[in-house]
Protein backbone atom coordinates (compact mmCIF):
# COMPACT_ATOMS: atom_id res chain seq x y z
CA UNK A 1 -227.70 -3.57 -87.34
CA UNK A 2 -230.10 -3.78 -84.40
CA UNK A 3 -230.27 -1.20 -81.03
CA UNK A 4 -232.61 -1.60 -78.84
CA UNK A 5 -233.38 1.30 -76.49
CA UNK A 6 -235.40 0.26 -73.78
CA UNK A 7 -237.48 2.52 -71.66
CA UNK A 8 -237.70 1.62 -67.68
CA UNK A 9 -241.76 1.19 -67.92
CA UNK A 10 -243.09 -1.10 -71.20
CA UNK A 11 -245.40 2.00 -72.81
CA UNK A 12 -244.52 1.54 -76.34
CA UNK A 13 -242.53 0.31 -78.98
CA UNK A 14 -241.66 1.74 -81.98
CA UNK A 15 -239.89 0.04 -85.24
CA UNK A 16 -237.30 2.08 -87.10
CA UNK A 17 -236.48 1.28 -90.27
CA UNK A 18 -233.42 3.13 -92.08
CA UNK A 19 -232.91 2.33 -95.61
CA UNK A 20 -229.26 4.47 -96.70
CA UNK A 21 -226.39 3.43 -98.26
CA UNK A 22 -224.15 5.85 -96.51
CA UNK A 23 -223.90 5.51 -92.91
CA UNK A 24 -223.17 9.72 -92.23
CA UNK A 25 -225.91 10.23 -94.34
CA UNK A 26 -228.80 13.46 -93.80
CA UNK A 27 -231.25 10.19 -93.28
CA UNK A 28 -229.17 8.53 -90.38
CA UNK A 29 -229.18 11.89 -88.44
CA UNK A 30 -233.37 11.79 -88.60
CA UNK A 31 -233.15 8.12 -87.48
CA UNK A 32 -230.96 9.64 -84.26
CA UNK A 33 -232.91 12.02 -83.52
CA UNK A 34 -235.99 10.36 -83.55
CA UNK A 35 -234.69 7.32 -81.58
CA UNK A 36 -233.58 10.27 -79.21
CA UNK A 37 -236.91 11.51 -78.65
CA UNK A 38 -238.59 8.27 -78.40
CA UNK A 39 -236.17 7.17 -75.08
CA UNK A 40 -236.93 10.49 -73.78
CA UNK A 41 -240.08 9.65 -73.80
CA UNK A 42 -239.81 6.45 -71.79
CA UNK A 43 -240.93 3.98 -75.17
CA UNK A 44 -238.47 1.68 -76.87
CA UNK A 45 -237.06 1.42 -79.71
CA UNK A 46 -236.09 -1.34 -82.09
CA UNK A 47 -233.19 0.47 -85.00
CA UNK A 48 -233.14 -1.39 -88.48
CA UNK A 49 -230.07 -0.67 -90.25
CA UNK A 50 -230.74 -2.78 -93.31
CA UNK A 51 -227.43 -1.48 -95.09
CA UNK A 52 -225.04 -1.97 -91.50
CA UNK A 53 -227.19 -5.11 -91.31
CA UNK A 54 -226.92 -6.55 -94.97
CA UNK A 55 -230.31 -7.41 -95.47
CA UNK A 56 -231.18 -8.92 -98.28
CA UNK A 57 -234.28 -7.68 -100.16
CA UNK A 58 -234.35 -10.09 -102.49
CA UNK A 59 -237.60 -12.12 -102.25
CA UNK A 60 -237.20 -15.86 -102.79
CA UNK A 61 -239.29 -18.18 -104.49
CA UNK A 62 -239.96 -20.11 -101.83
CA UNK A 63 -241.15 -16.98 -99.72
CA UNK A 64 -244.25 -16.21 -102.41
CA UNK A 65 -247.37 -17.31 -99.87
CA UNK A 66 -249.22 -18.05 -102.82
CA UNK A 67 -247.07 -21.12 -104.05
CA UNK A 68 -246.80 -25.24 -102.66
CA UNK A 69 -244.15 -25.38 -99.79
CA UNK A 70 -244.58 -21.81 -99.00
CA UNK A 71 -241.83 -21.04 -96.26
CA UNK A 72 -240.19 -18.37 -94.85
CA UNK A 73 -236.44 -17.87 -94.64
CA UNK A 74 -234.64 -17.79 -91.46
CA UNK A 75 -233.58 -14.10 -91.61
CA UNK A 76 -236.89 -13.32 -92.29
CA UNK A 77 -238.21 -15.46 -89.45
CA UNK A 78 -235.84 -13.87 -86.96
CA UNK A 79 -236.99 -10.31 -87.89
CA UNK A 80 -240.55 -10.72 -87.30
CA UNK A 81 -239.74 -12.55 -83.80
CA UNK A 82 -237.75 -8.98 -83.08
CA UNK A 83 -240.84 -6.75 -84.21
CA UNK A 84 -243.35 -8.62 -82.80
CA UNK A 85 -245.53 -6.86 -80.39
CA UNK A 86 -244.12 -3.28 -82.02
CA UNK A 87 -246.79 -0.53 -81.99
CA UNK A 88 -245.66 1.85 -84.72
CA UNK A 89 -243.62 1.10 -87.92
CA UNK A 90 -241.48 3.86 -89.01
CA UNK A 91 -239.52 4.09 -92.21
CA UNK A 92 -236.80 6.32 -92.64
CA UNK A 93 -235.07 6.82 -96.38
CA UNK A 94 -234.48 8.64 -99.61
CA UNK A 95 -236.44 9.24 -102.74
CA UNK A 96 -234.38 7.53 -105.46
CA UNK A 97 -235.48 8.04 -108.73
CA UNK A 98 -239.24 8.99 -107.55
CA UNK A 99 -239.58 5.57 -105.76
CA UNK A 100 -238.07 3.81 -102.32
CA UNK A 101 -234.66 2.55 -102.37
CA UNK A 102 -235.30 -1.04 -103.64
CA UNK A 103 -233.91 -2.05 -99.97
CA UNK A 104 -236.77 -0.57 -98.61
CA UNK A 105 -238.80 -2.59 -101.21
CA UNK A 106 -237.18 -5.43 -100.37
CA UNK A 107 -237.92 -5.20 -96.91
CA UNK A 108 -241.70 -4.37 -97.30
CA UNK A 109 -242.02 -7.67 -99.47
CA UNK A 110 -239.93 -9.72 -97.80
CA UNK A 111 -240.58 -9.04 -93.78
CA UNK A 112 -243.69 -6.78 -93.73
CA UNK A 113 -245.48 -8.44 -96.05
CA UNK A 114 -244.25 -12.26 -95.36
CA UNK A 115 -246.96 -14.53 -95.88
CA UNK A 116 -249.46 -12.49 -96.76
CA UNK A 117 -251.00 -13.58 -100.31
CA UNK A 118 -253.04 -11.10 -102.55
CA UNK A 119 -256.55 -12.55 -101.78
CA UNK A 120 -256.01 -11.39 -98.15
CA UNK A 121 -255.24 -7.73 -98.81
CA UNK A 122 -258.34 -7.14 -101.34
CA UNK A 123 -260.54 -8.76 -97.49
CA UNK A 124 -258.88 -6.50 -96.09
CA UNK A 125 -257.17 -8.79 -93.79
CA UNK A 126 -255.72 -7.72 -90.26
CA UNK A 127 -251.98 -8.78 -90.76
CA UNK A 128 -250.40 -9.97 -88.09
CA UNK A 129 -247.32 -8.15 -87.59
CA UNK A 130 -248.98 -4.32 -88.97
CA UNK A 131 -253.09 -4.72 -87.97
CA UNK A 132 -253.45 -2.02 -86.09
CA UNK A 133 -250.58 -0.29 -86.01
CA UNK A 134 -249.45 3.49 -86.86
CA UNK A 135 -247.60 3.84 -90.03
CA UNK A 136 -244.56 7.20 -90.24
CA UNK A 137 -242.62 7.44 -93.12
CA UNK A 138 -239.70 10.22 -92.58
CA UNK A 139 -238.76 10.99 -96.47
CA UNK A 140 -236.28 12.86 -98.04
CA UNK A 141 -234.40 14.31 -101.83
CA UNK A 142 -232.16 16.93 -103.36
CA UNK A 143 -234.92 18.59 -105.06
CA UNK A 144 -237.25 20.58 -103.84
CA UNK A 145 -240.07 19.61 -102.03
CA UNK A 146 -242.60 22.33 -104.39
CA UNK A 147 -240.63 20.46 -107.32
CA UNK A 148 -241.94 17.39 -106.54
CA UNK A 149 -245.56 18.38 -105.55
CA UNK A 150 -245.23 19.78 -108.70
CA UNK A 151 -244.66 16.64 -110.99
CA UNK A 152 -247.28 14.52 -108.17
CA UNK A 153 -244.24 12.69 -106.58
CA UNK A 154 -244.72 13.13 -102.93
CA UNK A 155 -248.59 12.44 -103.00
CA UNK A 156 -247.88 9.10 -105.37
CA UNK A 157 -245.60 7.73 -102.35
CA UNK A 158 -248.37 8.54 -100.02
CA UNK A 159 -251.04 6.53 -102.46
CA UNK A 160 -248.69 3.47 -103.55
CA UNK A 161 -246.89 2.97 -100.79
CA UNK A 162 -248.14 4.18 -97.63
CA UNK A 163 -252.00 4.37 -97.65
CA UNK A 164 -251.35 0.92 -99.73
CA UNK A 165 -249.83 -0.61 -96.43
CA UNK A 166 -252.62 0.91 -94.40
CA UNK A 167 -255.52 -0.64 -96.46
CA UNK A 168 -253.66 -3.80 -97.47
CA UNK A 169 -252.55 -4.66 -93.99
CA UNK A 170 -254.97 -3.30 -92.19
CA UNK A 171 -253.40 -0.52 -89.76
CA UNK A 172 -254.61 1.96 -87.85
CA UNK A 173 -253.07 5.25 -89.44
CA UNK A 174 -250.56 6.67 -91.72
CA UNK A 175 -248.43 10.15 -91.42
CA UNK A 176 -246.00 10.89 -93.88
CA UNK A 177 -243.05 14.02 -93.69
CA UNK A 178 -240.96 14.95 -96.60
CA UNK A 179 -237.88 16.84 -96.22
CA UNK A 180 -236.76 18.26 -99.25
CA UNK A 181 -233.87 19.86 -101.08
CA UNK A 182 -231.40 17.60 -98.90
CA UNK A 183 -227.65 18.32 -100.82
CA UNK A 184 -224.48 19.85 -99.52
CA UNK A 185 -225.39 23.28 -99.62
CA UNK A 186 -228.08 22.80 -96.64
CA UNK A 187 -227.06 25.17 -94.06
CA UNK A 188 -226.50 24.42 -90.25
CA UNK A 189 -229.63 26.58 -89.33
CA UNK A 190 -232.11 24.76 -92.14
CA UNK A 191 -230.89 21.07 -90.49
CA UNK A 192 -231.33 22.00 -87.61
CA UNK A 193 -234.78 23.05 -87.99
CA UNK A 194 -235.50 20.13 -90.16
CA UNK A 195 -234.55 17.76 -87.20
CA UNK A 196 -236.28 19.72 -84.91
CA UNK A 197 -239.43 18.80 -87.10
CA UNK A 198 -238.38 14.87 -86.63
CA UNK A 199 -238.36 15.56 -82.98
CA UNK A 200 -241.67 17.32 -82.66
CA UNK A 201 -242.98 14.94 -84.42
CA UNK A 202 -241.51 11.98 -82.57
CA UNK A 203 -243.29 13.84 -79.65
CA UNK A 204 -246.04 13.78 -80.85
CA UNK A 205 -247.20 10.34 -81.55
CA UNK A 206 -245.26 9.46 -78.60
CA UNK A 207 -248.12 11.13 -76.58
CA UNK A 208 -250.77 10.09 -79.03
CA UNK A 209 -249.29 6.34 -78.23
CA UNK A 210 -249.27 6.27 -74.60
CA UNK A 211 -252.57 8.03 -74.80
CA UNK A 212 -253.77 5.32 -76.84
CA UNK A 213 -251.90 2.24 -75.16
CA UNK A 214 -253.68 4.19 -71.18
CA UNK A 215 -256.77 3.55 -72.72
CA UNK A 216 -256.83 0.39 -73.78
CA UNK A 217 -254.84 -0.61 -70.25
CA UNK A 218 -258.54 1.08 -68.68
CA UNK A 219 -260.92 -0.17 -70.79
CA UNK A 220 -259.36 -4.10 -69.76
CA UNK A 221 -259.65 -3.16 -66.04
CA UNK A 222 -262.97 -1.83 -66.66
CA UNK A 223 -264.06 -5.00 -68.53
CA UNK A 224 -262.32 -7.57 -66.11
């Protein structure tokens, strides 16, 4: 499933990824309300569905960069023409059995990290598609976020998976929210305050974006 929300002035883009199997789900209403926030800000958004879309995160043979006749697939092709250009990444999903949903893994092998062998990440490479760019992962599970500081949980997604894409791929910064004891006891008023968290936060590298993206518009005048 792709959306595009496009702003009237080009001041940003952001990438959302949403990794859910069920499309009412607690994560969906984050991805909303961030995408929300992001048009109200005048930036654009590209929505990744990858269950509406049926992606498939199954990496081929063929795709490993490190092997003769390396190539990539033509879905996989077609989704880094769509994110090209993008400013900040954002992935949106559950903790399943104290990892990503293997979706999400999917996706991270098979479109982040197309073509990019291991010899590249330990230079510390600037990847094409992520160098540079801001890195928010929007989290959530039924237990309790204490539970899961508890057992190290929350902190090991920060060190395997996001501050691994930072290094690896060479982007500018990560920020990671958990939202936790997500079941179907949450109350109206502990949602709503939850999503009001996505949208502050939305807000806030929304502004830290266009800051970012007037700068660099200044320092080309100022060099030209």
């Amino acid at each position: 499933m792709t959306l595009l929300i496009s702003s009237t002035t080009q001041v940003g883009r952001h990438v959302v990824v949403l990794c859910h199997s069920d499309p009412d789900s607690f994560n969906r209403s984050i991805a909303d309300t961030y995408c929300a926030a992001v048009s109200a800000a005048g930036q654009d958004v590209i929505f990744r569905d990858l269950y509406a879309m049926g992606f498939d995160p199954v990496l081929k043979a063929s795709e490993r960069p490190t092997i003769p006749g390396f190539q990539r697939s033509a879905d996989v092709e077609r989704e880094l023409a769509m994110l090209s250009g993008s400013d900040i990444f954002v992935l949106i999903y559950p903790v399943w059995f104290g990892s990503p949903p293997a979706m999400m893994k999917g996706y991270v092998e098979r479109v982040l990290g197309a073509g990019v062998d291991p010899e590249a990440i330990q230079r510390h490479d600037v990847s094409d598609l992520l160098g540079g760019k801001r890195l928010l992962s929007f989290t959530t599970s039924a237990a309790t976020t204490i539970w899961l500081d508890e057992q190290g949980e929350v902190q090991a997604l920060r060190d395997v998976f996001d501050r691994y894409l930072v290094a690896g791929f060479g982007m500018h910064s990560q920020k990671h929210m958990h939202l936790g004891h997500i079941t179907s006891q949450l109350t109206d008023r502990f949602a709503h305050q939850d999503f009001y968290e996505v949208e502050e936060e939305a807000k806030r590298i929304c502004e830290e974006l266009a800051l970012a993206l007037a700068g660099d518009t200044n320092n080309r005048r100022e060099a030209s």
